[in-house]
N, C-alpha and C. Protein backbone atom coordinates (compact mmCIF):
# COMPACT_ATOMS: atom_id res chain seq x y z
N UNK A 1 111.23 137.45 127.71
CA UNK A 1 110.25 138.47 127.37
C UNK A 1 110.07 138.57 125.86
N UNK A 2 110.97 138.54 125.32
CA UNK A 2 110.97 138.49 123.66
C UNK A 2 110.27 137.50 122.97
N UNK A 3 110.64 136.22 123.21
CA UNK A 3 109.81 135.22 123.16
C UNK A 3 108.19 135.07 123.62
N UNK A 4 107.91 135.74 124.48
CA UNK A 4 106.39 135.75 124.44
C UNK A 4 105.74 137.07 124.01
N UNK A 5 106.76 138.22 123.46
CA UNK A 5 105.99 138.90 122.59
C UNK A 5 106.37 138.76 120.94
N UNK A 6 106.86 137.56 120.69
CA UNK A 6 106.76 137.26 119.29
C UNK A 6 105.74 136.11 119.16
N UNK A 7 105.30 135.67 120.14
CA UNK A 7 104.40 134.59 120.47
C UNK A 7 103.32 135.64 120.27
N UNK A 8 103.06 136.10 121.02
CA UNK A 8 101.72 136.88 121.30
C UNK A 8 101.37 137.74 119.30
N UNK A 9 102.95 138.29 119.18
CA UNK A 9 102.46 138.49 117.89
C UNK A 9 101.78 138.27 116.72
N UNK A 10 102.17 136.53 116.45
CA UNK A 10 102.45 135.40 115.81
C UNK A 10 100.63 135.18 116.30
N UNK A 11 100.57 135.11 117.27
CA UNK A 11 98.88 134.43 117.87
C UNK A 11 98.37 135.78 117.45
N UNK A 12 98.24 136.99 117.11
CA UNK A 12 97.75 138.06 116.67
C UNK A 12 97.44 138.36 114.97
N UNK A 13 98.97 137.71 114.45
CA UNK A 13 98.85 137.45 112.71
C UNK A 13 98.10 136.91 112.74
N UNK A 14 98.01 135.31 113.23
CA UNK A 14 96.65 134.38 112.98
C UNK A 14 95.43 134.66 112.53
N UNK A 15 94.94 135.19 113.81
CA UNK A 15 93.69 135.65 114.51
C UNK A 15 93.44 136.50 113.49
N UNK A 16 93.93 137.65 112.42
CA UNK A 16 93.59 138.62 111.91
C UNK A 16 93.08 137.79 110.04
N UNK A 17 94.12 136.69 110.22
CA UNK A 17 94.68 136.20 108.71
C UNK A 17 92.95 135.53 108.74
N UNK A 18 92.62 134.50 109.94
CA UNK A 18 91.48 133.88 109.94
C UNK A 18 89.98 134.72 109.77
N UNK A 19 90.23 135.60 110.58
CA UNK A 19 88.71 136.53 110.39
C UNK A 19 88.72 137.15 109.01
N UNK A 20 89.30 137.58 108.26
CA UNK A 20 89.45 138.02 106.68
C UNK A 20 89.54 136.89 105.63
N UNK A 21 89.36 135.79 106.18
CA UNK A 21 89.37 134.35 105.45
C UNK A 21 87.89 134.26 104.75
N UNK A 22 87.77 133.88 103.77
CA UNK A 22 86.38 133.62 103.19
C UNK A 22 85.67 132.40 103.93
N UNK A 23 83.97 132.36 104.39
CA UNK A 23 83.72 131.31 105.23
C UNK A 23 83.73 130.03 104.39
N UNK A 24 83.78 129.10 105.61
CA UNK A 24 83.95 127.78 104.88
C UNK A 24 82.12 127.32 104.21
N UNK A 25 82.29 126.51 102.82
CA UNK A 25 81.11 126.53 102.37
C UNK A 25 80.62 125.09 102.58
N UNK A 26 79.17 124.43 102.35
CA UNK A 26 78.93 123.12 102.04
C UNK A 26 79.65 122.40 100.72
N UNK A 27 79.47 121.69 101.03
CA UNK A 27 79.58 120.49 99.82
C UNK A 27 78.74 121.41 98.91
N UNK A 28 79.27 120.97 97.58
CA UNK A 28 79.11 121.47 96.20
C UNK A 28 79.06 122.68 96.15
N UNK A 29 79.84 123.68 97.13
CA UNK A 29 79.37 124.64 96.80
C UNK A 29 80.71 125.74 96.64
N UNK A 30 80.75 126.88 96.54
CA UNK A 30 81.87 128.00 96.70
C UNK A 30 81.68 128.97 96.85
N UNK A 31 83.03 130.34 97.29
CA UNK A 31 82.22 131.42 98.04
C UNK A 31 82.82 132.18 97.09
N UNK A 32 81.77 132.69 96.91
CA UNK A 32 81.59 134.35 95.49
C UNK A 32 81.48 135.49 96.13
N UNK A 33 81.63 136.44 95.52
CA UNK A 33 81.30 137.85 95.45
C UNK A 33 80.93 138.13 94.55
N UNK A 34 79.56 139.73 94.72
CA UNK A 34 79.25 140.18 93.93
C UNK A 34 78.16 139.45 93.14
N UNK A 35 77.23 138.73 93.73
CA UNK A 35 76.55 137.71 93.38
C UNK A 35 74.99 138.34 92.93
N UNK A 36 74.18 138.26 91.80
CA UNK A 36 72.78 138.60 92.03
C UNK A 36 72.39 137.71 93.70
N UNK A 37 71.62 138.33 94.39
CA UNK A 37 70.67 137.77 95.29
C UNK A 37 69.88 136.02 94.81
N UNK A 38 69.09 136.35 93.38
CA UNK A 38 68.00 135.60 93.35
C UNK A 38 68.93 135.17 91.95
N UNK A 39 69.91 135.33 91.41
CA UNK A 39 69.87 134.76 89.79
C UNK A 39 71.78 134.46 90.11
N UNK A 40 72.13 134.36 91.40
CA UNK A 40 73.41 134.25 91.30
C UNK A 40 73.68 132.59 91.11
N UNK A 41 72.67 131.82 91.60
CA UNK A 41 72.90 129.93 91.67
C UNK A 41 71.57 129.91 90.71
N UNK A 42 71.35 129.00 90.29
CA UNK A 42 70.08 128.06 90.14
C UNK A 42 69.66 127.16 90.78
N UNK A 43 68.05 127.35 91.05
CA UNK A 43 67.56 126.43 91.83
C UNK A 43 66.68 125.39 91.39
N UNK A 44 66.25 124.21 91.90
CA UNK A 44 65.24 123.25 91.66
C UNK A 44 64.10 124.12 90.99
N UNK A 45 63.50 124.26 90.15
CA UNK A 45 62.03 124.80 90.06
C UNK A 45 62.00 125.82 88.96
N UNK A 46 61.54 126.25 88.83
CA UNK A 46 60.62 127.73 88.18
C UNK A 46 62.57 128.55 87.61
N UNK A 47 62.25 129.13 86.33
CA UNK A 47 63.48 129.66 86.08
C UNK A 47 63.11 131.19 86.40
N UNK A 48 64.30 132.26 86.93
CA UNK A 48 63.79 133.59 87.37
C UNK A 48 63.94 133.93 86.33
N UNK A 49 62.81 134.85 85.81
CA UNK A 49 62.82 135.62 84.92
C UNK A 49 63.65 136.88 85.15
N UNK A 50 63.24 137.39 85.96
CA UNK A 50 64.41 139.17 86.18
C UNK A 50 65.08 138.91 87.56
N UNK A 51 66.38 139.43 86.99
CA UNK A 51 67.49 139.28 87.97
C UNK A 51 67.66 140.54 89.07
N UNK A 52 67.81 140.67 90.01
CA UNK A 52 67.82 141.77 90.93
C UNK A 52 69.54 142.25 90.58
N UNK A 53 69.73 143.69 90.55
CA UNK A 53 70.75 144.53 90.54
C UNK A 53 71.69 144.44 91.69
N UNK A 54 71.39 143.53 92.74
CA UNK A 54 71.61 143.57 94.36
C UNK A 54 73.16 143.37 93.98
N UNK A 55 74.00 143.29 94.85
CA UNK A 55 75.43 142.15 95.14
C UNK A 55 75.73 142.04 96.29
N UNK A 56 75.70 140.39 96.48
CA UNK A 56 76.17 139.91 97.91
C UNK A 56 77.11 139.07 97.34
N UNK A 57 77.57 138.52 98.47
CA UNK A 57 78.86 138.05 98.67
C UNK A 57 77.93 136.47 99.61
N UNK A 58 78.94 135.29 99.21
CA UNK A 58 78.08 134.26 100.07
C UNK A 58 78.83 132.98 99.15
N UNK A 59 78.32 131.75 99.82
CA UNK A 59 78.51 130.42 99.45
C UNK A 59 77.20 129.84 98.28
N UNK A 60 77.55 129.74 97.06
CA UNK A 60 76.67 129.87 95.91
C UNK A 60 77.04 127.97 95.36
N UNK A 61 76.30 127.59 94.73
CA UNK A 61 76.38 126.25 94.07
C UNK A 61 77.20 126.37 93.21
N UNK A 62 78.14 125.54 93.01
CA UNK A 62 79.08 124.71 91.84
C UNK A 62 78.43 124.72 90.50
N UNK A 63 79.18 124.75 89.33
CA UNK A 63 78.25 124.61 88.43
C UNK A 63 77.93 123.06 88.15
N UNK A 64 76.73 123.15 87.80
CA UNK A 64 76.07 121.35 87.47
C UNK A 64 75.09 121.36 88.53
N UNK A 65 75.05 122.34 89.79
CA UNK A 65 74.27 122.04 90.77
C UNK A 65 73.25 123.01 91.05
N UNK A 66 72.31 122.71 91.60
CA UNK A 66 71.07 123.55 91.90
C UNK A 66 70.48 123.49 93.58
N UNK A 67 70.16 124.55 94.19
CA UNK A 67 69.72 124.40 95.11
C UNK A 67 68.61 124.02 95.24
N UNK A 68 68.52 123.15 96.44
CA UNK A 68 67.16 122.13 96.55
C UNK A 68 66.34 123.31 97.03
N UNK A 69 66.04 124.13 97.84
CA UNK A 69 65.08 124.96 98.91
C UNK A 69 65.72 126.07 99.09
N UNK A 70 65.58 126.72 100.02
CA UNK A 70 65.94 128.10 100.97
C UNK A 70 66.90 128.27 100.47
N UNK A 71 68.00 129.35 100.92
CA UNK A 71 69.24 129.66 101.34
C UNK A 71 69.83 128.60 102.24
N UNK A 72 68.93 128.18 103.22
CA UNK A 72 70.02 127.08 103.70
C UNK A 72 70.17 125.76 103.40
N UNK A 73 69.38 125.17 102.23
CA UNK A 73 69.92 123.91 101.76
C UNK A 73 70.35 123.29 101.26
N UNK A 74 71.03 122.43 100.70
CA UNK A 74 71.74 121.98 100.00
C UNK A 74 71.66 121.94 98.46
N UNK A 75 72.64 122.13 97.83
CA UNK A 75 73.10 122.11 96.87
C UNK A 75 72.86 120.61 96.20
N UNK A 76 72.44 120.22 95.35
CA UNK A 76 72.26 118.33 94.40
C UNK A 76 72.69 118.56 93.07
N UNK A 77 73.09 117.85 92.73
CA UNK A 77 72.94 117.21 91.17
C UNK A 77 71.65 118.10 90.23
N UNK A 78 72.10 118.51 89.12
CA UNK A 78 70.74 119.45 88.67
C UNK A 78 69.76 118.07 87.99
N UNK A 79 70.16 116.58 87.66
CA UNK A 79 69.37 115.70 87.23
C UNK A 79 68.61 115.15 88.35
N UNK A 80 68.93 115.44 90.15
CA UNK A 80 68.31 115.16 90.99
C UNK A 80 67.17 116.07 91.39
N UNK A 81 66.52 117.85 90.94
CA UNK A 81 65.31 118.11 90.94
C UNK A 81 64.26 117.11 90.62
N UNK A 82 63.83 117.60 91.01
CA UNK A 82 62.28 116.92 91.17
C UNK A 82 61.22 117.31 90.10
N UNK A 83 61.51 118.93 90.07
CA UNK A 83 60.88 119.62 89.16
C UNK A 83 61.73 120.16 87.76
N UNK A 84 61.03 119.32 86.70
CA UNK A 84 61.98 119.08 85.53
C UNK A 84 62.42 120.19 84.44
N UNK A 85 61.22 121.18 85.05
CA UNK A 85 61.08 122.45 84.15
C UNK A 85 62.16 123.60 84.61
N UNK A 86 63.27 123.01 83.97
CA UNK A 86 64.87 124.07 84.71
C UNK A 86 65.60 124.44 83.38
């Protein structure tokens, strides 16, 4: 009986240690807090002029890297934009 409630415990630490874990991110990238929304990474394109007051928390680009598109795409090389005006 002891043995399967130090088991059960042990499978309970886990379970708690994993959900409070920061999520896993893409390639080139890492997970921040406290991030502007729109001025926390740099992206391919157009530089933001005004930064939003917001803070999120999330998987943001490495430095050297820029996001290609959306929120959901990948992170490149900032000499791999397309659009040179960065």
């Amino acid at each position: 009986m002891r043995i399967l409630l130090a088991a059960l415990l042990t499978i309970i630490i886990l379970e708690a240690v994993i959900a409070f874990h920061d999520p896993p991110c893409k390639k080139n990238e890492a997970f921040r807090k406290g991030m502007s929304s729109n001025c926390g990474e740099h992206r391919c394109g157009p530089i933001v002029r005004r930064c939003k007051r917001d803070s999120r928390d999330g998987c943001f680009c490495n430095e050297g890297f820029r996001r290609k598109g959306g929120a959901r795409s990948r992170c490149i090389p900032e000499n791999k934009c397309k659009n040179k005006k960065i």
